[in-house]
C-alpha atoms as a PDB file:
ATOM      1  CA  UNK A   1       0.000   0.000   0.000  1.00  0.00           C
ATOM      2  CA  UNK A   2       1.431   3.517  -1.251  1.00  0.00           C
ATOM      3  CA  UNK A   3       1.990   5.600   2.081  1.00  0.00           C
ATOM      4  CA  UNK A   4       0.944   8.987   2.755  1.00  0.00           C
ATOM      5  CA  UNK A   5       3.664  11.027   1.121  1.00  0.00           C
ATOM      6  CA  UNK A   6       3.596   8.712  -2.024  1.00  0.00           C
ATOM      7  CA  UNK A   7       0.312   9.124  -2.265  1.00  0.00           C
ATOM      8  CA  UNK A   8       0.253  13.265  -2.465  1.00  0.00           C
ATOM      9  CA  UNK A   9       3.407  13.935  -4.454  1.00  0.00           C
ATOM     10  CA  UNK A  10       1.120  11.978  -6.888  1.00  0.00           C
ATOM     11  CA  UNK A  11      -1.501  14.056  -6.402  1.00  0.00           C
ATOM     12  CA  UNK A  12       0.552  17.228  -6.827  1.00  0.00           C
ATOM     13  CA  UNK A  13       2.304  15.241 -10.029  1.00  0.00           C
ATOM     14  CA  UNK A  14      -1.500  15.239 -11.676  1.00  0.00           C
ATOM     15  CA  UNK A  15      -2.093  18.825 -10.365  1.00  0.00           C
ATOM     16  CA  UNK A  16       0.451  19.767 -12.536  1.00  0.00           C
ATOM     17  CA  UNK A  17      -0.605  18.021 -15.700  1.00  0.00           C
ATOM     18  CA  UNK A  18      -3.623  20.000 -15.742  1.00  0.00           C
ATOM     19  CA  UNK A  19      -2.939  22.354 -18.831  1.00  0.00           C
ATOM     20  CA  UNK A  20      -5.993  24.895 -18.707  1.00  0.00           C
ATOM     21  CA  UNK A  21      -8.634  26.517 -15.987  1.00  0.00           C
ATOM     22  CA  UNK A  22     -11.730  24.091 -17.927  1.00  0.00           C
ATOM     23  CA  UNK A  23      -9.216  21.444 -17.023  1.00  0.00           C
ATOM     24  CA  UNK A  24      -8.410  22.740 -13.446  1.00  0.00           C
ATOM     25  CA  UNK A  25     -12.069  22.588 -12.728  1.00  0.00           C
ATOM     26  CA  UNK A  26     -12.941  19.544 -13.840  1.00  0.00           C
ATOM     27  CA  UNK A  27     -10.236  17.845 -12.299  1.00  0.00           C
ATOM     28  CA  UNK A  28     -10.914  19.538  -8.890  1.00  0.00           C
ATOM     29  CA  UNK A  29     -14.695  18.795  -9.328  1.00  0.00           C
ATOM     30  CA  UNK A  30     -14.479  15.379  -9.421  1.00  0.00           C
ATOM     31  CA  UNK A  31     -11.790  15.553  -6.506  1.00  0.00           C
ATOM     32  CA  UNK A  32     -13.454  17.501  -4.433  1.00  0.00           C
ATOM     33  CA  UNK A  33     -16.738  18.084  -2.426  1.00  0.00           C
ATOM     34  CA  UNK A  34     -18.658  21.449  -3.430  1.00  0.00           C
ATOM     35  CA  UNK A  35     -17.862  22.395   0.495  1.00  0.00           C
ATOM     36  CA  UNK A  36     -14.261  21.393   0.360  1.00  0.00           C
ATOM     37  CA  UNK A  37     -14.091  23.378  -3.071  1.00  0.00           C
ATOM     38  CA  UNK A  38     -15.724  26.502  -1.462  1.00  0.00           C
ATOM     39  CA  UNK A  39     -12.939  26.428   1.792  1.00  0.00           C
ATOM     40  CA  UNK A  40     -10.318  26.275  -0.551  1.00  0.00           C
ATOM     41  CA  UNK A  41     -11.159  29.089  -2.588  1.00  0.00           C
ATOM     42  CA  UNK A  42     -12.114  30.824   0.271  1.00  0.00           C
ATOM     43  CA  UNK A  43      -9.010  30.432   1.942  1.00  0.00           C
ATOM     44  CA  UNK A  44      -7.080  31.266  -1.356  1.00  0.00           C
ATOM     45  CA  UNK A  45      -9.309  34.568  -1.449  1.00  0.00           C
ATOM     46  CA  UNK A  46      -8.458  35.261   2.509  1.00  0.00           C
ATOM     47  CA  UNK A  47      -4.724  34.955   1.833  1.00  0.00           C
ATOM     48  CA  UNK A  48      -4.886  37.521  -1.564  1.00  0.00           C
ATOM     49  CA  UNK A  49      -7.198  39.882   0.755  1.00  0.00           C
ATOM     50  CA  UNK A  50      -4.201  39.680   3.852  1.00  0.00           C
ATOM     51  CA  UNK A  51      -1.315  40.527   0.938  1.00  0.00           C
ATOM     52  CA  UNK A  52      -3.094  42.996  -0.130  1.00  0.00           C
ATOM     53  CA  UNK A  53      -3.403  44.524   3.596  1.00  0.00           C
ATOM     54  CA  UNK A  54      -6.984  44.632   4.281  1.00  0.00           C
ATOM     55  CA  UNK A  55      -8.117  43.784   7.915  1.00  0.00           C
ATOM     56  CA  UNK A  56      -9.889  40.833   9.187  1.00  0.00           C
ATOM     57  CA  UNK A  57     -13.103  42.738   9.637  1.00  0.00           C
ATOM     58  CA  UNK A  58     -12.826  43.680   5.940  1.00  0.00           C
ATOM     59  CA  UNK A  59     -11.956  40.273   5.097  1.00  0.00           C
ATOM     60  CA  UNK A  60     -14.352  38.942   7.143  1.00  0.00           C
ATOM     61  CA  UNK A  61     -17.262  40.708   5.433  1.00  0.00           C
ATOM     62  CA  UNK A  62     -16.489  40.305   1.532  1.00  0.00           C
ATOM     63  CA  UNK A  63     -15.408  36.038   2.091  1.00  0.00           C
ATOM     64  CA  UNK A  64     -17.911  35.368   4.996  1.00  0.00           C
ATOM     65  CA  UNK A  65     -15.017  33.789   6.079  1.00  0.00           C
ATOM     66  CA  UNK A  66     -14.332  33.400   9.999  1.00  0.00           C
ATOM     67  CA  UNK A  67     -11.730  35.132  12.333  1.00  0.00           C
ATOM     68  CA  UNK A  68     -10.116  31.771  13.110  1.00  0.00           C
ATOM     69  CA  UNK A  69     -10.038  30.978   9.229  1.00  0.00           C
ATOM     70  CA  UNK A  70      -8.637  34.407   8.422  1.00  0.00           C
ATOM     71  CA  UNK A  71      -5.799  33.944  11.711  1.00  0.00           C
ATOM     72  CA  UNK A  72      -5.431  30.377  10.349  1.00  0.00           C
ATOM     73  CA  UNK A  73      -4.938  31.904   6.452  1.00  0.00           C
ATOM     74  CA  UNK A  74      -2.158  34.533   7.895  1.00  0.00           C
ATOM     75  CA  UNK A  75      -0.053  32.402   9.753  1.00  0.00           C
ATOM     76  CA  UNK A  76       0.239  30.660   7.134  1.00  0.00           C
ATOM     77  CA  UNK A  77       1.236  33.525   4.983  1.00  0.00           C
ATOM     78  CA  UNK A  78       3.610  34.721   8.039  1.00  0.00           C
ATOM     79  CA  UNK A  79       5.633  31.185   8.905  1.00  0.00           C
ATOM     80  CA  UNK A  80       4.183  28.270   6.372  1.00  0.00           C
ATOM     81  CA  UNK A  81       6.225  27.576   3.139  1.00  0.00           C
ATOM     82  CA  UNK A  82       5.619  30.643   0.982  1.00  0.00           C
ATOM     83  CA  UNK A  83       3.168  28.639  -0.997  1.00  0.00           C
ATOM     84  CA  UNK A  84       0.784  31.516  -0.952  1.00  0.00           C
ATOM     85  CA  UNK A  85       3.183  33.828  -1.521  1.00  0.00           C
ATOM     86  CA  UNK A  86       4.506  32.082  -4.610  1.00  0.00           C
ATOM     87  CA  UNK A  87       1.030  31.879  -6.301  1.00  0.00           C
ATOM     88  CA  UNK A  88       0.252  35.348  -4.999  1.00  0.00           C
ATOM     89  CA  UNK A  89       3.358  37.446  -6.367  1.00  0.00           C
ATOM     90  CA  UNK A  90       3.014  34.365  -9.608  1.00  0.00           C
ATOM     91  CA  UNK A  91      -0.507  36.071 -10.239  1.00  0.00           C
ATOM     92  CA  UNK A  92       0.611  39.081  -9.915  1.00  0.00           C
ATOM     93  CA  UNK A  93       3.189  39.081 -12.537  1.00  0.00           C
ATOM     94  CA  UNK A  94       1.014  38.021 -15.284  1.00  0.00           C
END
């Protein structure tokens, strides 16, 4: 049986065969629950919302997201692996 870390650095190998968005969403559609789809992109806007320097309040009221999310989302973005920040400044750029 493949172990944990096999089993998402396959994951992350079909992530990145994915060549388009219509692609992206199927992909993630099938993968994922609507509710696990919605988190994510919530959390993904959360973290664009923090680098661009809004407050939690502010964030809070355009996601819906909660407090603990938004704390959650910015420690992340403050000691996690710059995988936000990559994406983030990666968006940016284009």
């Amino acid at each position: 049986m493949a172990t944990y870390e096999e089993n998402t650095a396959k994951l992350f190998e079909a992530i990145l065969k994915l060549e388009s968005i219509d692609e992206c969403e199927h992909f993630f559609n099938d993968l994922c629950t609507v509710k696990e789809l919605r988190e994510m992109s919530q959390r993904f806007e959360v973290a664009r919302l923090l680098d661009k320097g809004l407050v939690y309040s502010d964030i809070a009221s355009s996601t819906g997201a909660s407090t603990t999310t938004i704390s959650r989302v910015n420690r992340s973005l403050t000691y996690g692996e710059n995988g936000y920040k990559t994406v983030i400044e990666r968006m940016k750029n284009e």
